[in-house]
N, C-alpha and C. Protein backbone atom coordinates (compact mmCIF):
# COMPACT_ATOMS: atom_id res chain seq x y z
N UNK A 1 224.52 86.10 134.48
CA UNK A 1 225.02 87.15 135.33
C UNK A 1 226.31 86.67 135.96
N UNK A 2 227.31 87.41 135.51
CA UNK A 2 228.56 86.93 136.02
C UNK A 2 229.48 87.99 137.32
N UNK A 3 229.46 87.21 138.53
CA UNK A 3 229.86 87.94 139.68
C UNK A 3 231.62 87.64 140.10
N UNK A 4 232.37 88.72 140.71
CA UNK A 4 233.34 88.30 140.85
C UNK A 4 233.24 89.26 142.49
N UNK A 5 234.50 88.59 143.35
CA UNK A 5 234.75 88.95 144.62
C UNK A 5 235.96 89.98 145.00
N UNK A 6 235.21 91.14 145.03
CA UNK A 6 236.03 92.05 145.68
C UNK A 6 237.00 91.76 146.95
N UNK A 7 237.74 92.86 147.38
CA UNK A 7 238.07 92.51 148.83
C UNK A 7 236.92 92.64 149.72
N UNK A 8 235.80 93.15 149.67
CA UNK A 8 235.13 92.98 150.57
C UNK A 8 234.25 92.42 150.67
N UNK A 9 234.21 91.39 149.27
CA UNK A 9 233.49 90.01 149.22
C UNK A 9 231.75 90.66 148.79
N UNK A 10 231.87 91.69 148.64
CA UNK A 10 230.85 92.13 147.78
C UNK A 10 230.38 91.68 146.61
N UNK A 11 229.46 91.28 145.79
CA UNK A 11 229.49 90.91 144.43
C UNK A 11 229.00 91.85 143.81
N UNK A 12 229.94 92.05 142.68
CA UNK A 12 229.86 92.62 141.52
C UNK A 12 229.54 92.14 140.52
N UNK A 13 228.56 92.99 139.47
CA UNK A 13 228.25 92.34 138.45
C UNK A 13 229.62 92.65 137.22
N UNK A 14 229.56 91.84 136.30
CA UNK A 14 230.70 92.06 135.03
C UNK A 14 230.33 92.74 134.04
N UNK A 15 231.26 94.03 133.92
CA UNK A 15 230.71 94.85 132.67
C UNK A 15 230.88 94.49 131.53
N UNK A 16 230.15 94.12 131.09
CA UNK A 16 230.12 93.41 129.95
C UNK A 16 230.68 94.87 128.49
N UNK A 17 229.89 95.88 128.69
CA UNK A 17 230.26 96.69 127.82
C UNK A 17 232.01 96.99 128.10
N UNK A 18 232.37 97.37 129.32
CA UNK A 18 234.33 97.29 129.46
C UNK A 18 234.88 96.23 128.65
N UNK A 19 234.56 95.33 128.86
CA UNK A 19 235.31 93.85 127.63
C UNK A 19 235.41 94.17 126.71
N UNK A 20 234.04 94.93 126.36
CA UNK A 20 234.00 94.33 124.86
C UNK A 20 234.78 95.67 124.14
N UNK A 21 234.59 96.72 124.63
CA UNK A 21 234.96 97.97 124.21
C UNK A 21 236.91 97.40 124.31
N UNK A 22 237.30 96.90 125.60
CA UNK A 22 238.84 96.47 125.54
C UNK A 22 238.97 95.26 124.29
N UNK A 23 238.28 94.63 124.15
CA UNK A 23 238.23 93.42 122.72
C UNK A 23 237.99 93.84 121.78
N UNK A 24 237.43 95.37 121.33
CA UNK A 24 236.70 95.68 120.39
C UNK A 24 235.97 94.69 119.53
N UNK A 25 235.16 94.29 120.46
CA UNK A 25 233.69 93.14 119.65
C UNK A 25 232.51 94.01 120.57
N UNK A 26 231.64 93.37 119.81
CA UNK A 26 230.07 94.14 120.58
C UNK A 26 229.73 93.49 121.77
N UNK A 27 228.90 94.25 122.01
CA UNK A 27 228.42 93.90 123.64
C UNK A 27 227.50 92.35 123.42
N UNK A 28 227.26 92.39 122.58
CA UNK A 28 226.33 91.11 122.44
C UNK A 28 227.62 89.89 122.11
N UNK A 29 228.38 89.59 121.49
CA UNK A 29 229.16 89.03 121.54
C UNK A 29 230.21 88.71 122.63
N UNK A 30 230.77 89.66 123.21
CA UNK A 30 231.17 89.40 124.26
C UNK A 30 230.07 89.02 125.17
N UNK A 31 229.04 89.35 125.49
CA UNK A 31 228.14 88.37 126.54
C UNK A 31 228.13 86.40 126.11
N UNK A 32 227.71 86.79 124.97
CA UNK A 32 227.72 85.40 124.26
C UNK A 32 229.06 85.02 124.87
N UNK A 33 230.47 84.66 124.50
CA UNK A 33 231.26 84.62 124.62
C UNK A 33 231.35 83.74 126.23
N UNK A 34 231.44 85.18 127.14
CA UNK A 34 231.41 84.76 128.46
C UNK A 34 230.67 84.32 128.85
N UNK A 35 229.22 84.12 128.71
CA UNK A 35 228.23 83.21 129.18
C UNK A 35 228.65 81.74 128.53
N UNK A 36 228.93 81.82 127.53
CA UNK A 36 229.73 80.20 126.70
C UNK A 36 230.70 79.71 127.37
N UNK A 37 231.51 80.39 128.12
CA UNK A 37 232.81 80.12 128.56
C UNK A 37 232.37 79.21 129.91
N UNK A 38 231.41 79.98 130.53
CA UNK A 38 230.90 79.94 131.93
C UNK A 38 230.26 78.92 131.93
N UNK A 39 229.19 78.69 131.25
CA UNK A 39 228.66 77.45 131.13
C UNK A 39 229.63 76.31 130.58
N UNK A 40 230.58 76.16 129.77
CA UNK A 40 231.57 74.88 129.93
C UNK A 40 232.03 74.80 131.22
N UNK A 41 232.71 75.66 131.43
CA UNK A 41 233.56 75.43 132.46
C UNK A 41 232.35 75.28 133.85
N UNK A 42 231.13 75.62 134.07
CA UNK A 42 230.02 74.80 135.26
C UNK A 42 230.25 73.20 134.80
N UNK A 43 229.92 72.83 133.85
CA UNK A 43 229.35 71.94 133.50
C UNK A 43 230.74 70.88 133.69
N UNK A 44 232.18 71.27 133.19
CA UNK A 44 232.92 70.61 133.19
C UNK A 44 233.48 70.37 134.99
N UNK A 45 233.07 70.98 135.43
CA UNK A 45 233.05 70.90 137.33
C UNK A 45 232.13 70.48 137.97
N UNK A 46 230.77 70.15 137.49
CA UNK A 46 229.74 69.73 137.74
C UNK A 46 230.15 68.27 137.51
N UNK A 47 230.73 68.04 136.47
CA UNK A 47 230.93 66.70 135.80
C UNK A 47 232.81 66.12 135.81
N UNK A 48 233.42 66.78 137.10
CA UNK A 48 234.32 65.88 137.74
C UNK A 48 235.26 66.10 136.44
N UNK A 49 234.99 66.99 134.98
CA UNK A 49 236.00 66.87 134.05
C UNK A 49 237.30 67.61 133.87
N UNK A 50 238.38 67.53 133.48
CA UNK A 50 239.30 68.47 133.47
C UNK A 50 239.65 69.21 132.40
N UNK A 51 239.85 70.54 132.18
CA UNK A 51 239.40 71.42 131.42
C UNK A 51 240.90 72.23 131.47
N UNK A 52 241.37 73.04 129.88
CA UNK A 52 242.13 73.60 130.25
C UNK A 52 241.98 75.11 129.44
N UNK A 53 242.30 76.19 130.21
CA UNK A 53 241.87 77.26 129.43
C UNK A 53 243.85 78.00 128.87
N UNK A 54 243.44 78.14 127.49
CA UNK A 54 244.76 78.90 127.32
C UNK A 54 244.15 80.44 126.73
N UNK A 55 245.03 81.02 127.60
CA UNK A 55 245.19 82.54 127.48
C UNK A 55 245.93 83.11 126.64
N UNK A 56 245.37 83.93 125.39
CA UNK A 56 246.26 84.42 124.55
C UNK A 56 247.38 85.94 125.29
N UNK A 57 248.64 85.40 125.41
CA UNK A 57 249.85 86.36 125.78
C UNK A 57 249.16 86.34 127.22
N UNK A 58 249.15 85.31 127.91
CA UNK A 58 249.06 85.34 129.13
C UNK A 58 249.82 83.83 130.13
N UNK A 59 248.63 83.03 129.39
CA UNK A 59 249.37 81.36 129.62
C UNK A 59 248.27 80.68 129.79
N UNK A 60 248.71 79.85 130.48
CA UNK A 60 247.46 78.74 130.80
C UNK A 60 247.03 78.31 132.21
N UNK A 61 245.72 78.35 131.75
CA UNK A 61 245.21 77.46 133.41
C UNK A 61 244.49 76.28 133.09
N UNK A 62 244.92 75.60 134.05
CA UNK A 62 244.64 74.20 134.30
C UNK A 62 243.66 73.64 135.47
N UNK A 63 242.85 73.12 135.03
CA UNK A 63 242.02 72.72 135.90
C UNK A 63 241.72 70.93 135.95
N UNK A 64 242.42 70.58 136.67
CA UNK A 64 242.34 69.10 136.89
C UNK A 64 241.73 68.24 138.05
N UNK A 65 240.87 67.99 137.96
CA UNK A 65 240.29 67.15 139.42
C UNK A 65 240.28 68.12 140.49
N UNK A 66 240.66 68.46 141.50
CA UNK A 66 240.56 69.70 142.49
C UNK A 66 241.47 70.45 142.97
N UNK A 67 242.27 70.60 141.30
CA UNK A 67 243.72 70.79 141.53
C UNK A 67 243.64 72.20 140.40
N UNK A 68 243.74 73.80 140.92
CA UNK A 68 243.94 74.25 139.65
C UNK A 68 245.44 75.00 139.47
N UNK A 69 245.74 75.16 138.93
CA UNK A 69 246.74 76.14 138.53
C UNK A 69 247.12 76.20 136.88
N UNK A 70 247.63 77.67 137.38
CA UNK A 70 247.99 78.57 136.31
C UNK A 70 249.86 78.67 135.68
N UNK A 71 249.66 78.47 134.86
CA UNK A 71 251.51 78.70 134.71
C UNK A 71 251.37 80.00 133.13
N UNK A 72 251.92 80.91 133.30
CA UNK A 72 252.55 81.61 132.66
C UNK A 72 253.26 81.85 131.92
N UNK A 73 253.25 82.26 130.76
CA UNK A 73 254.41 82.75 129.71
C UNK A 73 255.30 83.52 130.22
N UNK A 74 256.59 83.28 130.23
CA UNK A 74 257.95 84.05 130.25
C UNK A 74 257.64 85.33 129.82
N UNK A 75 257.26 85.65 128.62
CA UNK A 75 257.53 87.47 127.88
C UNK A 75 255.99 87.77 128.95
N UNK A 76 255.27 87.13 129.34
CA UNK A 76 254.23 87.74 129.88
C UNK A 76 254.50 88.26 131.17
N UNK A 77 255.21 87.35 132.01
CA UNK A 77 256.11 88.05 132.95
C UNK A 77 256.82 88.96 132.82
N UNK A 78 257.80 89.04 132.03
CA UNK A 78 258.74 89.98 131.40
C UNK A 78 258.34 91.00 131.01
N UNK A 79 256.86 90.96 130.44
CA UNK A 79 256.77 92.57 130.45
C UNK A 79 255.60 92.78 131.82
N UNK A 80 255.65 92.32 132.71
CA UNK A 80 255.19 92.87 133.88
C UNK A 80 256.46 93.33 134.94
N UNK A 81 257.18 92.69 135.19
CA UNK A 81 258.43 92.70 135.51
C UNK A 81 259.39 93.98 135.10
N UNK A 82 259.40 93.50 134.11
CA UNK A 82 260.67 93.56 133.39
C UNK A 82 262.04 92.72 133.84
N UNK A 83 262.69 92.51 132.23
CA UNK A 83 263.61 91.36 132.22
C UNK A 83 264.52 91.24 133.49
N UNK A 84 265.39 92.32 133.77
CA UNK A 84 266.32 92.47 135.08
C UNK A 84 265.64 91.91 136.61
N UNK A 85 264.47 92.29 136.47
CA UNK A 85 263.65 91.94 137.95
C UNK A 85 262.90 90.34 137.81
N UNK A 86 262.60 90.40 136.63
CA UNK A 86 262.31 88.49 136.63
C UNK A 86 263.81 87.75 137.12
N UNK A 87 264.77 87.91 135.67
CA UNK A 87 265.92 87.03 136.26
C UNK A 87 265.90 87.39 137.74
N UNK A 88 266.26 88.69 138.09
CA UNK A 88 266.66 88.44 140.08
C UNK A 88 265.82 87.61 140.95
N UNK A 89 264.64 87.75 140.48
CA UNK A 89 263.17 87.25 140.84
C UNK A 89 263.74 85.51 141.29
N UNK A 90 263.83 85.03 140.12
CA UNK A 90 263.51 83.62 139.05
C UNK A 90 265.17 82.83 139.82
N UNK A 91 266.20 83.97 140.02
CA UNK A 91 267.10 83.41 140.76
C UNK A 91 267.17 83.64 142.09
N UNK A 92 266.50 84.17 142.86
CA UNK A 92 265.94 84.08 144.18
C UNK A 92 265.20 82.92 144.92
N UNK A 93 264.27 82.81 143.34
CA UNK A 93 263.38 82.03 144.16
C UNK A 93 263.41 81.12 142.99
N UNK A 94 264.26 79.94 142.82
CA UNK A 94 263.71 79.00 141.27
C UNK A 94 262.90 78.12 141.25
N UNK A 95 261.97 78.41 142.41
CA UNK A 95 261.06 77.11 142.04
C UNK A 95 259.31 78.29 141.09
N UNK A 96 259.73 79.19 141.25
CA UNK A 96 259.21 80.28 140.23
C UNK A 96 258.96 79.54 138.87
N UNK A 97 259.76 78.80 138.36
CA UNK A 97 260.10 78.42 137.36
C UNK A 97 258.66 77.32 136.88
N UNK A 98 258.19 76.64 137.98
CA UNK A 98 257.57 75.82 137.81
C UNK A 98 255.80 76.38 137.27
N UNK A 99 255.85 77.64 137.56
CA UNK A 99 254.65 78.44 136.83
C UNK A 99 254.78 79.31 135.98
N UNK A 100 256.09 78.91 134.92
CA UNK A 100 256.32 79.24 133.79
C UNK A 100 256.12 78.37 132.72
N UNK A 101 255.42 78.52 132.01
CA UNK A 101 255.23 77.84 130.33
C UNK A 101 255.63 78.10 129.29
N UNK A 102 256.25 77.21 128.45
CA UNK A 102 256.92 77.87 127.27
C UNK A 102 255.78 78.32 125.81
N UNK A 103 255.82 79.00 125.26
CA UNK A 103 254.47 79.01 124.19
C UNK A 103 254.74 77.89 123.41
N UNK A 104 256.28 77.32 123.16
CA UNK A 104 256.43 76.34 122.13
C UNK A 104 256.31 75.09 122.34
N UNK A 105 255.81 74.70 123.89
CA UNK A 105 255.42 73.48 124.34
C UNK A 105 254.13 73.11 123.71
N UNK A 106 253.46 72.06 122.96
CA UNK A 106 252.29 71.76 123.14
C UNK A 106 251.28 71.90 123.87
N UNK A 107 249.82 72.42 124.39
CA UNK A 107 249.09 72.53 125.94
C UNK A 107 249.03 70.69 125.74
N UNK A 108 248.15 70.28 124.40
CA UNK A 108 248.19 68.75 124.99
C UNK A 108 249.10 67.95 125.86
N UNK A 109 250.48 68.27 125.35
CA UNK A 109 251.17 67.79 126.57
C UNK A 109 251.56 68.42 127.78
N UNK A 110 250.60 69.26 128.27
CA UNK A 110 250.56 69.58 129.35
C UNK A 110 250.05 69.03 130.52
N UNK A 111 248.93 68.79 129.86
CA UNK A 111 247.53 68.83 130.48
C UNK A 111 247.05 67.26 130.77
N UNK A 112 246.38 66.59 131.35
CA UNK A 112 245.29 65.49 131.10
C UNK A 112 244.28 65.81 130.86
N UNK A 113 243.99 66.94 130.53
CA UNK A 113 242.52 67.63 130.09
C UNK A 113 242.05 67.06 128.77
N UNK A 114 240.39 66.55 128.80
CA UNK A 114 240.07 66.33 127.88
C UNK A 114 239.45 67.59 126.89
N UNK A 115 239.26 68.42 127.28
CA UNK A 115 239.05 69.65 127.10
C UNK A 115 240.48 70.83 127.46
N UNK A 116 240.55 71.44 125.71
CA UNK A 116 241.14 72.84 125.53
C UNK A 116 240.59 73.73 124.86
N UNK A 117 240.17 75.00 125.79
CA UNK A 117 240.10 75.80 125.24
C UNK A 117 240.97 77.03 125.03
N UNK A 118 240.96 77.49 123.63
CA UNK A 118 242.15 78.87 123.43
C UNK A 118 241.39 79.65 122.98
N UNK A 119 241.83 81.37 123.72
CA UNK A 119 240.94 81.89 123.57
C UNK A 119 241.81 82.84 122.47
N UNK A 120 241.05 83.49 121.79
CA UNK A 120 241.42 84.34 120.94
C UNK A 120 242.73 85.62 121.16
């Protein structure tokens, strides 16, 4: 049973059928899936390990000792943005830059994670 926190700190359960219908895979698979995911990633926090998840057309998160963050693909920004409002963005503020990832970087050399996972 997978819960996430509203603003009003309510828990919600995860629709599992919304995923899967947005993934077009079955409901049984996508449970599989996210219950798989969930249980590494307990187990790799349970066990002090560092773990890194890459997001397809999204980026990556990093989870290292009690340190997490996320850095981002450029076009993934870019099409939230759009190009004109990133650059103004990105030259406003350039330390922006530092939660940007290139796709053509390696994650291994990202990471100290002994664990990567990429998701589909």
């Amino acid at each position: 049973f997978l819960c996430f926190f509203s603003e009003n700190k309510e828990l919600e359960p995860l629709k599992y059928s919304k995923v899967a219908a947005a993934a077009s895979v079955s409901w049984k698979k996508t449970e599989s899936c996210i219950q798989g995911t969930m249980s590494l990633l307990s187990y790799c926090l349970r066990k002090g390990e560092n773990i890194t998840f890459v997001l397809r057309d999204i980026g990556v998160l990093f989870i290292e000792g009690k340190t997490i963050q996320m850095k981002f693909y450029y076009d993934f920004l870019q099409m939230l943005l759009g190009k004109e409002n990133l650059e103004q963005v990105i030259f406003k503020v350039p330390r922006l830059l530092d939660v940007v990832v290139s796709r053509m970087v390696p994650v291994a050399s990202l990471s100290s994670s002994g664990r990567v996972v990429i998701f589909p």
